[in-house]
Structures are given as C-alpha cells and as structure tokens.
C-alpha atoms as a PDB file:
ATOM      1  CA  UNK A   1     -10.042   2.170   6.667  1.00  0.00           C
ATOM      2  CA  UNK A   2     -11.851   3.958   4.414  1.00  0.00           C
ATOM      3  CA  UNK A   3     -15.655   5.957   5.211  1.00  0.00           C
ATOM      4  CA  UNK A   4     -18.803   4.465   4.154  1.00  0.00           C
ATOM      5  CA  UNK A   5     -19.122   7.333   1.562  1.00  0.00           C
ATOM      6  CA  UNK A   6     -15.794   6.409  -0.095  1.00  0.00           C
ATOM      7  CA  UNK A   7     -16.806   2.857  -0.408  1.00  0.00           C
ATOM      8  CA  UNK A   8     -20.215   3.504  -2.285  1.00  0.00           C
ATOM      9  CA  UNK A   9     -18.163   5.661  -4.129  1.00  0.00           C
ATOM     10  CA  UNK A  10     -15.881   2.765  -4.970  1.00  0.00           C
ATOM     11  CA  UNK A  11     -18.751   0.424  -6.107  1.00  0.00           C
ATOM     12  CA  UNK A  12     -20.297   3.118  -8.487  1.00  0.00           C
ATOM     13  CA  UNK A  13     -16.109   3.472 -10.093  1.00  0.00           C
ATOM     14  CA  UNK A  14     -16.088   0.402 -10.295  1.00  0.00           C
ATOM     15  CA  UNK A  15     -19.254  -0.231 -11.881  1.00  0.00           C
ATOM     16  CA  UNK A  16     -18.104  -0.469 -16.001  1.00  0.00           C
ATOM     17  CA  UNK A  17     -14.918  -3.552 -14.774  1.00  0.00           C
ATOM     18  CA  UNK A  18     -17.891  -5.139 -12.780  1.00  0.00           C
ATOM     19  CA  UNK A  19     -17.364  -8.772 -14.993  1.00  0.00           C
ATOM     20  CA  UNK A  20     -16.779 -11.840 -13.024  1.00  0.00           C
ATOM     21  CA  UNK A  21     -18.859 -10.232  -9.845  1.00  0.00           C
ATOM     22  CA  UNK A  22     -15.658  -8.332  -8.908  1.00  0.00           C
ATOM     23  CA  UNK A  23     -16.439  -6.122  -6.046  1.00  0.00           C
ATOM     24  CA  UNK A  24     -14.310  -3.873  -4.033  1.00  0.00           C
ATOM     25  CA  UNK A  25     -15.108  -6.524  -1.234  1.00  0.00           C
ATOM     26  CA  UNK A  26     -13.270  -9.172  -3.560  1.00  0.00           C
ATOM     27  CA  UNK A  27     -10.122  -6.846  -4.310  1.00  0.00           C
ATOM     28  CA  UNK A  28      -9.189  -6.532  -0.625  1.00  0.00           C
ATOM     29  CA  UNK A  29      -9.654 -10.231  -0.252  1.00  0.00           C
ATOM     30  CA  UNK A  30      -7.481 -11.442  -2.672  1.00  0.00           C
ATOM     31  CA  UNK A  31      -4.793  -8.518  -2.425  1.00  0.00           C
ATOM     32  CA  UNK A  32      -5.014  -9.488   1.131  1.00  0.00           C
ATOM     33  CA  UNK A  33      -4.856 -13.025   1.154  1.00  0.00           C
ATOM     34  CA  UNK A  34      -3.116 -13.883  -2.502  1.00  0.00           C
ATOM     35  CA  UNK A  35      -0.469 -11.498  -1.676  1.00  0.00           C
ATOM     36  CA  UNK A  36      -0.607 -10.959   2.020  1.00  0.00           C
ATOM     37  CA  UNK A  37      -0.348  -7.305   2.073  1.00  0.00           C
ATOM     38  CA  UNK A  38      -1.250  -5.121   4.770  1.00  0.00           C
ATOM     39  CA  UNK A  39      -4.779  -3.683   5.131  1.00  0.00           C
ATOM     40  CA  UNK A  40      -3.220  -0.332   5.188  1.00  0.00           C
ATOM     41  CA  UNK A  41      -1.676  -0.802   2.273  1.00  0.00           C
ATOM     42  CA  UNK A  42      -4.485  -2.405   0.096  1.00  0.00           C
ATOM     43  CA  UNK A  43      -6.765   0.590   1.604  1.00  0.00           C
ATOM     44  CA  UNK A  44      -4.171   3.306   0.346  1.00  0.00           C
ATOM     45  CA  UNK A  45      -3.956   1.700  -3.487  1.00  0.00           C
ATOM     46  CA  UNK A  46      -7.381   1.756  -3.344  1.00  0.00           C
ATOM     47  CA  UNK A  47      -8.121   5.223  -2.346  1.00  0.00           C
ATOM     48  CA  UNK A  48      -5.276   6.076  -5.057  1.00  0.00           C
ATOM     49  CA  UNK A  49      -6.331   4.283  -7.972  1.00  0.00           C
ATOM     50  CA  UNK A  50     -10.261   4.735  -7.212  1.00  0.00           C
ATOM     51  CA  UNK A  51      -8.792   8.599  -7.231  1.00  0.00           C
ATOM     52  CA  UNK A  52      -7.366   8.061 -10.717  1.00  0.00           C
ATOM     53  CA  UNK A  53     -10.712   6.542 -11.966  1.00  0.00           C
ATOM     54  CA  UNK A  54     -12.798   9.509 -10.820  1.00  0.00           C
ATOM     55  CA  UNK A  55     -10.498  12.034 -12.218  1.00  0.00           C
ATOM     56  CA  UNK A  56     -11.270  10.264 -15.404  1.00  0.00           C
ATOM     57  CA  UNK A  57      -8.605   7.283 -16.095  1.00  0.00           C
ATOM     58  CA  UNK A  58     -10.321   4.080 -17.747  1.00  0.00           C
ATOM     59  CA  UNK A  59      -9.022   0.815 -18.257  1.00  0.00           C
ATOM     60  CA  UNK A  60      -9.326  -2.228 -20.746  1.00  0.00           C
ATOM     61  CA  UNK A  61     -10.878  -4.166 -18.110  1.00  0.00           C
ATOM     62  CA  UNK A  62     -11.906  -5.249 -14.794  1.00  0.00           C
ATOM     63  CA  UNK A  63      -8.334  -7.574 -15.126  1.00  0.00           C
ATOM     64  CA  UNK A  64      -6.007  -4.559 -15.772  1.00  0.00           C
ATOM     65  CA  UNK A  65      -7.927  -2.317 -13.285  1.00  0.00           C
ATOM     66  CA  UNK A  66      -6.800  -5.069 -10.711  1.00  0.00           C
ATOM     67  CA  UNK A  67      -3.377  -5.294 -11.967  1.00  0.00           C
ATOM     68  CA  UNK A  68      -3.102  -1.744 -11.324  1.00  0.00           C
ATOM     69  CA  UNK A  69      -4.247  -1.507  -7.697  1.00  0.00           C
ATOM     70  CA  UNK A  70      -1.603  -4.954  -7.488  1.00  0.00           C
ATOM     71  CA  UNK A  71       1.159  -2.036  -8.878  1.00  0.00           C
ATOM     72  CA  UNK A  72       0.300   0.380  -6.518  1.00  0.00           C
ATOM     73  CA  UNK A  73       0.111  -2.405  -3.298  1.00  0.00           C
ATOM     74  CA  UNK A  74       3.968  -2.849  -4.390  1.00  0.00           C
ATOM     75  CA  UNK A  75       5.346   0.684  -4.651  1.00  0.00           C
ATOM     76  CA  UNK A  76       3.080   1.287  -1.267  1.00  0.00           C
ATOM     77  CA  UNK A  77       5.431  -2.019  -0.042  1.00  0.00           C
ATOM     78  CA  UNK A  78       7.871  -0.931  -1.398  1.00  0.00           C
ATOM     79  CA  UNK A  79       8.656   2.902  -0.142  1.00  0.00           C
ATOM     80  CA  UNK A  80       7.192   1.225   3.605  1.00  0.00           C
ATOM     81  CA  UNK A  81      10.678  -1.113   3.492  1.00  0.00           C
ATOM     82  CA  UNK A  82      12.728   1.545   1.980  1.00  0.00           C
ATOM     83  CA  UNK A  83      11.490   4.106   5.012  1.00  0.00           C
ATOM     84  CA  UNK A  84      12.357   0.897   7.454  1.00  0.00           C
ATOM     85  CA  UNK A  85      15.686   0.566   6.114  1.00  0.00           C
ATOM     86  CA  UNK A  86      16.675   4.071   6.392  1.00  0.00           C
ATOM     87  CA  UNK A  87      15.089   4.059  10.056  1.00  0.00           C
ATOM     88  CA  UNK A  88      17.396   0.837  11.002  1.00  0.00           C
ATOM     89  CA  UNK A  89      20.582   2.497   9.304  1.00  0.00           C
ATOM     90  CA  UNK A  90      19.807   5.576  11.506  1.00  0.00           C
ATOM     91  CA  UNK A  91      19.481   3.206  14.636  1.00  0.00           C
ATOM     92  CA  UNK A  92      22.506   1.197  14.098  1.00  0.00           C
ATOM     93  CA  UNK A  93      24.421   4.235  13.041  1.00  0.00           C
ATOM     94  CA  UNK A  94      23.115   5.369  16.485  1.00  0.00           C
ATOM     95  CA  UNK A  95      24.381   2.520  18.442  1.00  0.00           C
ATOM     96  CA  UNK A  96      27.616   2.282  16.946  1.00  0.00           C
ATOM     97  CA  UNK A  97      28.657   6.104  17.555  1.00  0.00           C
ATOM     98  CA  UNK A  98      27.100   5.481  21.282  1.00  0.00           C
ATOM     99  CA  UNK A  99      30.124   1.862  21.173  1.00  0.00           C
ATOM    100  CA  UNK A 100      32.903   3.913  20.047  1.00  0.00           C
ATOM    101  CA  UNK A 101      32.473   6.646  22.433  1.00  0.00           C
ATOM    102  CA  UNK A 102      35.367   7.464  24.078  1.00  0.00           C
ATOM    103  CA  UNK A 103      34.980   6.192  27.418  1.00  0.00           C
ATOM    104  CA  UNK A 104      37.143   7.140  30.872  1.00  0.00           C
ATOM    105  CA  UNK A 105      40.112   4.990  31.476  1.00  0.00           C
ATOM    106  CA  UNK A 106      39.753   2.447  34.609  1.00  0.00           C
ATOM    107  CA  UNK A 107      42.006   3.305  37.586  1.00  0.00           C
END
C-alpha cells in the first residue's frame, strides 16, 4: 500500500486529468476489477507514474494518463511471470538433476 502522504500527493498530481470525477480511488478500481491485476501491482504503477508526473511529465489527458498507468500494470505483470518462469525452470532443472542421480545398484 501506499502512506497517507503519498495518496494526497496523488490527488493534488492528479488534479489537471481530474475530468469525468477520475480519482485515484477510481484508477485502482477499475485496474483492479477491469483487468484483475494485483493490488501490488496497480500500487507500484501508481507510485511510478505519479513519480513521472511530479518530476514534471504531462499528458493530453486524464484518458492517456490512465492508459499509461494500464502500460505500466503490464510490464509490472509482465517481468512478475518472467521472474516465475525462471524460478520454475530453476526448480524443475532442480528436480531433474536430483532423478538422474546416479543411484547405488540393488543387491
């Protein structure tokens, strides 16, 4: 999750893309339920992108402002599957040297 601080720092960011009464409240719901990502995920490409808008990055609109944090939800996705994958190719790597072990011969 993300402080109290951070998140009235999110509201003031997001401010100027405020059309259509989007709120950071709103973002999480529909990344969350539209796309059924993880909270930890939505909370991490919106600590990112809020970031990016503080250091100075604008957008069009409220619309591409969402699209963005949508990006960032699927690299975030996407490195968390790659970093699984790798982890179950170590595993069954694991379990197949462990198989092939030479083992003593039955008397």
């Amino acid at each position: 999750m993300f402080t109290l601080k951070e998140y009235k720092k999110f509201k003031i960011l997001l401010k100027p893309y405020s059309e259509n009464g989007r709120t950071v409240n709103k973002q999480i719901i529909w990344l969350g339920e539209r796309y059924f990502f993880r909270d930890e995920i939505i909370i991490e490409a919106l600590k990112s992108v809020y970031k990016e808008l503080e250091k100075g990055k604008k957008f069009e609109d409220g619309h591409f402002l969402d699209r963005h944090i949508l990006d960032r939800c699927n690299e975030l996705k996407e490195k968390g599957i790659v970093a699984n994958i790798i982890t179950d190719v170590g595993w069954w790597r694991n379990l197949w040297n462990n198989l092939n072990k030479p083992r003593g011969y039955l008397k």
